[in-house]
Protein backbone atom coordinates (compact mmCIF):
# COMPACT_ATOMS: atom_id res chain seq x y z
CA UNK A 1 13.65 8.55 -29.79
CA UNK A 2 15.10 9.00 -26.36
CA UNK A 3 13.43 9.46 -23.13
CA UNK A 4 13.52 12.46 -22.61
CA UNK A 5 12.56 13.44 -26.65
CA UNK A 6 9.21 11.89 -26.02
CA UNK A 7 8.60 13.50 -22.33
CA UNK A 8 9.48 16.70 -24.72
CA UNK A 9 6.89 15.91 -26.95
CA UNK A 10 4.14 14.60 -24.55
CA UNK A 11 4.92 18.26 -22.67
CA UNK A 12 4.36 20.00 -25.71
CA UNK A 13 1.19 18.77 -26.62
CA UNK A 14 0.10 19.09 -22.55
CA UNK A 15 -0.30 15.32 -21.97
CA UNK A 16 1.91 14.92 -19.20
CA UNK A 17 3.47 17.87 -16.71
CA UNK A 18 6.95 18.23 -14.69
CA UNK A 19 10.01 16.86 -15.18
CA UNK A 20 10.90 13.52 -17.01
CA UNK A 21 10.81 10.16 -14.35
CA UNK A 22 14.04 8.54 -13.72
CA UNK A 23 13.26 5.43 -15.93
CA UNK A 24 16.66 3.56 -15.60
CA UNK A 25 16.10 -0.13 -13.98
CA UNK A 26 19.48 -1.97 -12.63
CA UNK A 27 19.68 -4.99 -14.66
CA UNK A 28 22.13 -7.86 -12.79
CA UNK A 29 24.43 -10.19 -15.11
CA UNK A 30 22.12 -13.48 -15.62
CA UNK A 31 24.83 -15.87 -14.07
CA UNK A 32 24.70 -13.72 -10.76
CA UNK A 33 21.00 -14.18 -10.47
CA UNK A 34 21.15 -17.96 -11.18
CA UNK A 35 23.61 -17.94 -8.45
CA UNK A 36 21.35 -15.95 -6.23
CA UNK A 37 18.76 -18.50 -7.35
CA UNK A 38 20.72 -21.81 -6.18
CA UNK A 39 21.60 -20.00 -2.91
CA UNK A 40 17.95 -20.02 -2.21
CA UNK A 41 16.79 -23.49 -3.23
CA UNK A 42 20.12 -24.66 -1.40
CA UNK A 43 19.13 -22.38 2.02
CA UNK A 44 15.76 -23.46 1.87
CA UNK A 45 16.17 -27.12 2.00
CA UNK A 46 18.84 -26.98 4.54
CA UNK A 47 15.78 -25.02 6.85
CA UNK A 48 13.32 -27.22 5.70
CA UNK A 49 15.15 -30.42 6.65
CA UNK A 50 15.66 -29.35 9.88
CA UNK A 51 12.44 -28.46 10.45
CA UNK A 52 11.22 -31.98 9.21
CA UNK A 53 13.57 -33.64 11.65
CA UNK A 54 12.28 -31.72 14.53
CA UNK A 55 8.41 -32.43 13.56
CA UNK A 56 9.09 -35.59 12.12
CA UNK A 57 7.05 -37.66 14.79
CA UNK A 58 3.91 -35.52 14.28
CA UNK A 59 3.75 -35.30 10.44
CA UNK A 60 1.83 -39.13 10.23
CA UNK A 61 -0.94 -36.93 11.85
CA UNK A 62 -2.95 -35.15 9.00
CA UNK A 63 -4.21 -32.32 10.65
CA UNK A 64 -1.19 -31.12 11.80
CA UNK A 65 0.50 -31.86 8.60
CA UNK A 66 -2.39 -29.71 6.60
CA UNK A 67 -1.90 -27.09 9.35
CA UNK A 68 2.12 -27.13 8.48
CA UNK A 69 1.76 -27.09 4.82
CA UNK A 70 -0.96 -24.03 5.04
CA UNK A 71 1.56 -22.23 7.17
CA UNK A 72 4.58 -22.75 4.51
CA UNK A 73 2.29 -21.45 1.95
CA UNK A 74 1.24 -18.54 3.64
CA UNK A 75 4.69 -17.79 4.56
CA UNK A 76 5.56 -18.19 0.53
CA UNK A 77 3.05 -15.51 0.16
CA UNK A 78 4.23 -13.35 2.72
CA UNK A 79 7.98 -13.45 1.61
CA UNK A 80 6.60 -12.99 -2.69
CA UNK A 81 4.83 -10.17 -1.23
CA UNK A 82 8.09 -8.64 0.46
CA UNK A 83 10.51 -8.88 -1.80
CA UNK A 84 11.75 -9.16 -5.22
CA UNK A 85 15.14 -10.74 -4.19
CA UNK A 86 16.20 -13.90 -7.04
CA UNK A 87 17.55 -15.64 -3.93
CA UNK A 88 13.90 -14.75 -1.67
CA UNK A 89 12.13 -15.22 -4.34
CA UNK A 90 13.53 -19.28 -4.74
CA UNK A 91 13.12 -19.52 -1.45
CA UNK A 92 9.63 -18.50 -1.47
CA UNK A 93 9.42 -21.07 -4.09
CA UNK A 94 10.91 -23.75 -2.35
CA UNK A 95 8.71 -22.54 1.07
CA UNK A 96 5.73 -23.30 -1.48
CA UNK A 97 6.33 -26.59 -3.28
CA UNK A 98 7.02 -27.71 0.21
CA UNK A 99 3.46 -26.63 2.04
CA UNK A 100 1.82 -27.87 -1.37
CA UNK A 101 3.33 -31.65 -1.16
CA UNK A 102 2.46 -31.99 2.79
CA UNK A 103 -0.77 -30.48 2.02
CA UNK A 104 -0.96 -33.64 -0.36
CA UNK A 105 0.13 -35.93 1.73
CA UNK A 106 -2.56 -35.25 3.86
CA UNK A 107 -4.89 -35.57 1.91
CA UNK A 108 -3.15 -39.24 0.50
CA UNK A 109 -5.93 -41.28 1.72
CA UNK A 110 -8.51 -38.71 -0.30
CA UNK A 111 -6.28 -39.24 -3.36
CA UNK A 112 -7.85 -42.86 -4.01
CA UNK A 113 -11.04 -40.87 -4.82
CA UNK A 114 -11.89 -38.52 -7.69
CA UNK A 115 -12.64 -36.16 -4.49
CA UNK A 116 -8.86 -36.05 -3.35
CA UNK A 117 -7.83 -34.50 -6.76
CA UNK A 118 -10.54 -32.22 -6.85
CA UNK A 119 -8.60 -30.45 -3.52
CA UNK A 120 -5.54 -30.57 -5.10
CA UNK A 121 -7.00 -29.06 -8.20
CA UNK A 122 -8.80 -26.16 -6.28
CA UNK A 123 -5.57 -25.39 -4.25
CA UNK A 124 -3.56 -25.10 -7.27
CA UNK A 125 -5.95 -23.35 -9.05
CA UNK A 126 -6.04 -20.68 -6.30
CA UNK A 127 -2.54 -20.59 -5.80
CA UNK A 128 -1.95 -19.94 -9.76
CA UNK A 129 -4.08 -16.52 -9.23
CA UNK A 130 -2.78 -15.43 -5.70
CA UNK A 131 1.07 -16.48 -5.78
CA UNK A 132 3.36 -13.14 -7.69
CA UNK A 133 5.89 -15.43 -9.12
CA UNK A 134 6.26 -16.54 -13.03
CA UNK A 135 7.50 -19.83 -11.93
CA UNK A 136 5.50 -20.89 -9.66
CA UNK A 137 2.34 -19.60 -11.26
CA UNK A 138 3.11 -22.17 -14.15
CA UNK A 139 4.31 -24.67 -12.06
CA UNK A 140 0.49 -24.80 -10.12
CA UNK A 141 -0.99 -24.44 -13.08
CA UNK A 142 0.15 -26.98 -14.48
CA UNK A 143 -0.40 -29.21 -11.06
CA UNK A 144 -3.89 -28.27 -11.67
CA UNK A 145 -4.08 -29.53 -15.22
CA UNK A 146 -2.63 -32.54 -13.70
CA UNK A 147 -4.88 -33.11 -11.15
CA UNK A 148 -8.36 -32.06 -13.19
CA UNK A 149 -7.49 -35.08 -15.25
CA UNK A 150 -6.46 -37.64 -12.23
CA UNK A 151 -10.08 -36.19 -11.55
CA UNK A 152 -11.59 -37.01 -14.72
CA UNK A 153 -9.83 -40.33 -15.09
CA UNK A 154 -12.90 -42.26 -14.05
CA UNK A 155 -14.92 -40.34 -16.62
CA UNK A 156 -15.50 -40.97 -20.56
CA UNK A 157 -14.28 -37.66 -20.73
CA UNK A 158 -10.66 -38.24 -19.96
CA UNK A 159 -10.61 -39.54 -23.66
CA UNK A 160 -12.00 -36.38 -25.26
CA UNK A 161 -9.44 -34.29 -22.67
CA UNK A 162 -6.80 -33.77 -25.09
CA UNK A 163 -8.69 -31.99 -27.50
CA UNK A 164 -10.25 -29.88 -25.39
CA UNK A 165 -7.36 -28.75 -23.66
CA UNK A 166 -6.85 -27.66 -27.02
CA UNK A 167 -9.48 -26.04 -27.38
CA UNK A 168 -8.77 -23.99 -24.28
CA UNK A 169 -5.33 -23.85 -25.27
CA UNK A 170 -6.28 -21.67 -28.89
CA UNK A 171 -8.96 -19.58 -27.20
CA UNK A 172 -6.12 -18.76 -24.66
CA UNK A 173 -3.86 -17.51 -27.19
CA UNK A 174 -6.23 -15.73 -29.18
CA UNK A 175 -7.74 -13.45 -26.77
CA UNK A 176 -4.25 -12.45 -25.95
CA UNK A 177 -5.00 -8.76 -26.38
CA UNK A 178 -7.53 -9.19 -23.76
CA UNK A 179 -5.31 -10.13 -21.10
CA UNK A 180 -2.22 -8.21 -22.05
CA UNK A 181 -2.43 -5.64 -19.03
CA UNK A 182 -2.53 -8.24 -16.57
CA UNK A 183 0.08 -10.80 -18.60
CA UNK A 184 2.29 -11.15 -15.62
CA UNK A 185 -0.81 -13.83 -14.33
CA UNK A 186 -2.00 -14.87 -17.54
CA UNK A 187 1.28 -15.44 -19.29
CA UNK A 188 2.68 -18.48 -17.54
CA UNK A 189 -0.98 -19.86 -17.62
CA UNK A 190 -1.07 -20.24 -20.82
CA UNK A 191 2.33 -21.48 -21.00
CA UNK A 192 1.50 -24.30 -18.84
CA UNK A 193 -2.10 -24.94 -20.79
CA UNK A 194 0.14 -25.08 -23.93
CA UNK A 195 2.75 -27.90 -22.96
CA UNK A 196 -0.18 -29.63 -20.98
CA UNK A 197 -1.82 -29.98 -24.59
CA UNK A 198 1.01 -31.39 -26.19
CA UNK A 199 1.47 -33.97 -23.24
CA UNK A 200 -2.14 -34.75 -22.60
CA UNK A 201 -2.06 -35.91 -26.49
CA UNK A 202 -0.06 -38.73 -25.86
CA UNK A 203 -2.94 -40.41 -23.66
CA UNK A 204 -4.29 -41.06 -27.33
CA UNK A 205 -1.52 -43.72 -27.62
CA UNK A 206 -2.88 -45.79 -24.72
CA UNK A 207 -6.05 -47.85 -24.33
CA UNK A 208 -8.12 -47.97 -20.54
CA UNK A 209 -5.69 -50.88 -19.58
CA UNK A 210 -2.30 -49.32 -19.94
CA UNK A 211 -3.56 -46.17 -18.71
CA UNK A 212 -5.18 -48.02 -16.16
CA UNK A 213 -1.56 -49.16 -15.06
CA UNK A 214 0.24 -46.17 -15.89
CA UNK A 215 -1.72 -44.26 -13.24
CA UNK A 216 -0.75 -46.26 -10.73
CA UNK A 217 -4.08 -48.48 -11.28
CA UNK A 218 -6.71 -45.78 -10.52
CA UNK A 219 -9.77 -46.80 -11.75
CA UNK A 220 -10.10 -45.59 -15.84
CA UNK A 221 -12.98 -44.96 -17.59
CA UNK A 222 -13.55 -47.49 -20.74
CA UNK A 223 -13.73 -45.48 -23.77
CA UNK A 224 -10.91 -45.96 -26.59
CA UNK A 225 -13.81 -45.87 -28.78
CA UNK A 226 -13.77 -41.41 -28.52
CA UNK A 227 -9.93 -41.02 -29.50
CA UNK A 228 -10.56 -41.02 -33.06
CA UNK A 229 -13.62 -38.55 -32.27
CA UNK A 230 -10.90 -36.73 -30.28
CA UNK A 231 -8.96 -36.31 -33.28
CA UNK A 232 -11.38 -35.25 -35.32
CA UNK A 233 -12.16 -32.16 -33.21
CA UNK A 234 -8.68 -31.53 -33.01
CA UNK A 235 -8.53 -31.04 -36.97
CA UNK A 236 -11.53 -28.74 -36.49
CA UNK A 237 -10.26 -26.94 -33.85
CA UNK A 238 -7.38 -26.36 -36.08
CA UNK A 239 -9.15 -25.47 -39.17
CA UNK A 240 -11.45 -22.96 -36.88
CA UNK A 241 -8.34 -21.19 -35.95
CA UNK A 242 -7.22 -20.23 -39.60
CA UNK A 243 -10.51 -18.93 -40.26
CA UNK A 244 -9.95 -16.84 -37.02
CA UNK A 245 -6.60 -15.15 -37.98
CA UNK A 246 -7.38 -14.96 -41.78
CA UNK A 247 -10.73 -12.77 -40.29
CA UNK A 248 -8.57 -10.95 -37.81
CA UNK A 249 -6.10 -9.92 -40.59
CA UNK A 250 -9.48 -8.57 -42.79
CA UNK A 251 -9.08 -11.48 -45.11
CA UNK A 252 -12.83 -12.58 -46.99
CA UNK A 253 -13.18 -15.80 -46.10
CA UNK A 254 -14.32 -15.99 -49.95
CA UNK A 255 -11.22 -14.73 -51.16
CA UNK A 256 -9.38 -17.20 -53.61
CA UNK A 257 -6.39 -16.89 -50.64
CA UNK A 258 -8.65 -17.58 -47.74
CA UNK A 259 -10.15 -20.87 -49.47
CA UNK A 260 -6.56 -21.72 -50.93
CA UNK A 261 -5.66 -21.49 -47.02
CA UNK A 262 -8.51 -23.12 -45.66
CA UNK A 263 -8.75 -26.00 -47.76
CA UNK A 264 -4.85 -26.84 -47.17
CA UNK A 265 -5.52 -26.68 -43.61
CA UNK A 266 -8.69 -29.27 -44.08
CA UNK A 267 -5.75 -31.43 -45.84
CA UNK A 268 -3.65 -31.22 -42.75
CA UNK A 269 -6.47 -31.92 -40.44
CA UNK A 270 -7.40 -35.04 -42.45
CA UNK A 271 -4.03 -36.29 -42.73
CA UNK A 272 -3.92 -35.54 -38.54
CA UNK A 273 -6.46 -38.38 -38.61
CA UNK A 274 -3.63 -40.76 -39.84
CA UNK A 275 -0.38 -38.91 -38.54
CA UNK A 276 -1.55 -38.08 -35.10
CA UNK A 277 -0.36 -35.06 -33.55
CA UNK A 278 0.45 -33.42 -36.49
CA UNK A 279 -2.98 -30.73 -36.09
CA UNK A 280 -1.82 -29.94 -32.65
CA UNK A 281 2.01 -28.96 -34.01
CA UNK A 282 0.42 -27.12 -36.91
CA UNK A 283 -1.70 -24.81 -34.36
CA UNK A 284 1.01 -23.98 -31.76
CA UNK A 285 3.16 -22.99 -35.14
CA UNK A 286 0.32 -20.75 -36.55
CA UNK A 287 -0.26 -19.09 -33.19
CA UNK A 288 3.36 -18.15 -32.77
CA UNK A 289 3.78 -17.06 -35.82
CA UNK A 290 0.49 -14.92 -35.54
CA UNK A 291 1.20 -13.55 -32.30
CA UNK A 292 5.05 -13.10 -32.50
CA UNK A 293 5.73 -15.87 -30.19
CA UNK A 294 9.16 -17.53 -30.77
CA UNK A 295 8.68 -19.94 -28.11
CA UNK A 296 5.62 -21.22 -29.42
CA UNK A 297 6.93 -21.22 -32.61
CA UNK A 298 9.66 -23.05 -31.48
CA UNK A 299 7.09 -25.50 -29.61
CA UNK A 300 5.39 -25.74 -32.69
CA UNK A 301 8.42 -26.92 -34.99
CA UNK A 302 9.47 -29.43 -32.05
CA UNK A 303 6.48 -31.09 -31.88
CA UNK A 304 5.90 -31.26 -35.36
CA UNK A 305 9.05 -33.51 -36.08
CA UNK A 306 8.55 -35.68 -33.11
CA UNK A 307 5.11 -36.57 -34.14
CA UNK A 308 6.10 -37.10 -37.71
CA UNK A 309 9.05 -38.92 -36.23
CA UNK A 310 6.63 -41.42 -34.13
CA UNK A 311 4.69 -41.63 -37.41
CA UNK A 312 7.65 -42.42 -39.22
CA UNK A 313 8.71 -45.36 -36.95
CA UNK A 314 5.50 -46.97 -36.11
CA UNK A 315 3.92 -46.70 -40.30
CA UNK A 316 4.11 -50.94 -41.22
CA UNK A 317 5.89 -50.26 -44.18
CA UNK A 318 9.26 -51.23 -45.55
CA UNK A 319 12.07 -48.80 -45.68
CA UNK A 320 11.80 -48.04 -49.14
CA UNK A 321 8.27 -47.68 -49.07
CA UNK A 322 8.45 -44.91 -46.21
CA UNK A 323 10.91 -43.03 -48.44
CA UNK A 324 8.30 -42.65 -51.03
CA UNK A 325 6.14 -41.70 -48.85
CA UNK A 326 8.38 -38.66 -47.65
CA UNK A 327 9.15 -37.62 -50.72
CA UNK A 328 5.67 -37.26 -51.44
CA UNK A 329 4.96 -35.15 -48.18
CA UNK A 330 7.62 -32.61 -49.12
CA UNK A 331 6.72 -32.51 -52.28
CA UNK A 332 3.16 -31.89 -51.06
CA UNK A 333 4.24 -29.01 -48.54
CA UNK A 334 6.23 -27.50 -50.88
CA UNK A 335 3.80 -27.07 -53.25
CA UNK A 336 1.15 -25.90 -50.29
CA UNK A 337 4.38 -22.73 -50.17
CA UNK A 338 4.03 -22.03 -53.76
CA UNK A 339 0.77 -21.84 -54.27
CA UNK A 340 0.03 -19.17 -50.90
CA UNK A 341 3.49 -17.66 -52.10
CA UNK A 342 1.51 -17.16 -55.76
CA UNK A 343 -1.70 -16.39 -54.89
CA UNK A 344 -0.17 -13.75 -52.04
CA UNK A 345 1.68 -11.64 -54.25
CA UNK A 346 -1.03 -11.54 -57.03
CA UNK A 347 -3.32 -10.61 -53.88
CA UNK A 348 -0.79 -7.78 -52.12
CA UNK A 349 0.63 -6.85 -55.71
């Protein structure tokens, strides 16, 4: 159905009045608005670096820094609000990331403190909400993820912060319908609360000391003793979300389908305990596929493989004996397929 067919229609049944709005939107070849795109990074650093050379004696001064780095963001505001240009938009971008890092490098001496972060955390957060960009809402969003743990990193918690990014993570995705008419700020959000997940994970793989050094020796918080509780709630997490989609798709939870599909995912979140990681790929797949997401799918099927991979590597077992113990696995999901394949046509037929 065309256009103008449904204005027809909605005229017909006196929805809508007058004549049919021009709808057509001028769509430019991608490689033109990469181009545009380059142009901008490449004008605004030329501008940029000769600004820094002309204030480059007064920048070791912090308040005049933090004034110069409020004034490029509130420029970046100004020009997102003016245009929607690819090549003003980068620059905006570029105007941005710029008044962001001297607004952190004013606040350097802050940044030995759990304080310091906490600023960096509250200007990204704000800047995810205010700034009109895709981009750039992810990118702050995910500096704030970033800096909320640098924040943390003196606290127990920083242990249990994986899984409850994931946490967040699922609740974000499920209440999609909630924030669907204002997607163009939620969206990129939750993008960045995704892949934060996924790499907040691997601070299971490290005890206080080599975090401790990672993190360019900040003070860590001793408690190694919480990742396998962190696991744990990551497998519940995960079995909590199949009971939420098999009730959102009017599935009994005491259907033989709904316990055949709970108690495989209780089998996935125990073996999760052993293969790490593997809970956290099996949620971002579900979601996608539940909400039509290809890119989480995709996400989803990444991680999977490289956390089976690091499994694969790091199991103390010969050769042989981790052949036998794939064969088993895929033997294992392929039966998980036929018996939801079974007991979902008897169901639907």
């Amino acid at each position: 159905m065309t256009d103008e067919q449904l204005w027809q229609r909605l005229r017909q049944a006196q929805l809508v009045t007058g004549e049919c709005p021009e709808t057509t939107i001028e769509a430019h070849p991608w490689y033109l608005r990469v181009l545009q795109g380059l142009t901008g990074w490449f004008a605004a650093w030329f501008l940029l670096a000769s600004v820094f050379i002309f204030f480059k004696d007064v920048i070791e001064y912090k308040a005049i820094t933090l004034m110069l780095g409020g004034f490029c963001l509130l420029a970046a505001y100004a020009i997102y609000r003016a245009s929607q240009s690819d090549f003003i938009q980068q620059f905006a971008l570029v105007l941005s990331l710029t008044g962001q890092s001297l607004a952190i490098f004013a606040w350097r001496d802050a940044l030995k403190q759990p304080e310091g972060w906490w600023l960096v955390c509250i200007m990204a957060v704000t800047l995810t909400w205010l700034m009109p960009s895709f981009i750039h809402r992810f990118l702050s969003a995910s500096m704030a993820l970033f800096a909320l743990v640098m924040a943390c990193v003196s606290w127990p918690v920083i242990w249990l912060m994986p899984a409850l990014v994931m946490g967040l993570m699922i609740v974000a995705w499920l209440t999609e319908a909630r924030w669907l008419i204002d997607s163009e700020r939620w969206r990129p959000i939750c993008y960045a609360i995704t892949l934060a997940a996924l790499q907040m994970h691997s601070l299971t793989l490290f005890n206080a000391y080599q975090l401790h050094d990672l993190l360019d020796r900040h003070l860590v918080a001793s408690g190694s003793q919480w990742i396998p509780l962190n696991e744990i709630l990551i497998g519940i997490f995960w079995v909590m979300t199949v009971g939420v989609l098999l009730q959102r798709y009017q599935q009994r939870l005491t259907s033989p389908l709904s316990i055949a599909a709970l108690l495989m995912s209780v089998m996935i979140a125990v073996m999760s305990q052993q293969a790490t990681g593997l809970a956290v790929a099996w949620t971002l797949m579900l979601l996608g596929f539940a909400n039509g997401h290809k890119v989480l799918l995709g996400l989803g099927v990444t991680a999977f493989w490289l956390y089976l991979s690091r499994y694969y590597y790091y199991l103390p077992l010969s050769l042989l004996s981790k052949s036998y113990l794939l064969i088993a696995l895929g033997t294992c999901l392929l039966a998980m397929r036929y018996v939801l394949k079974r007991y979902g046509a008897k169901l639907h037929g």
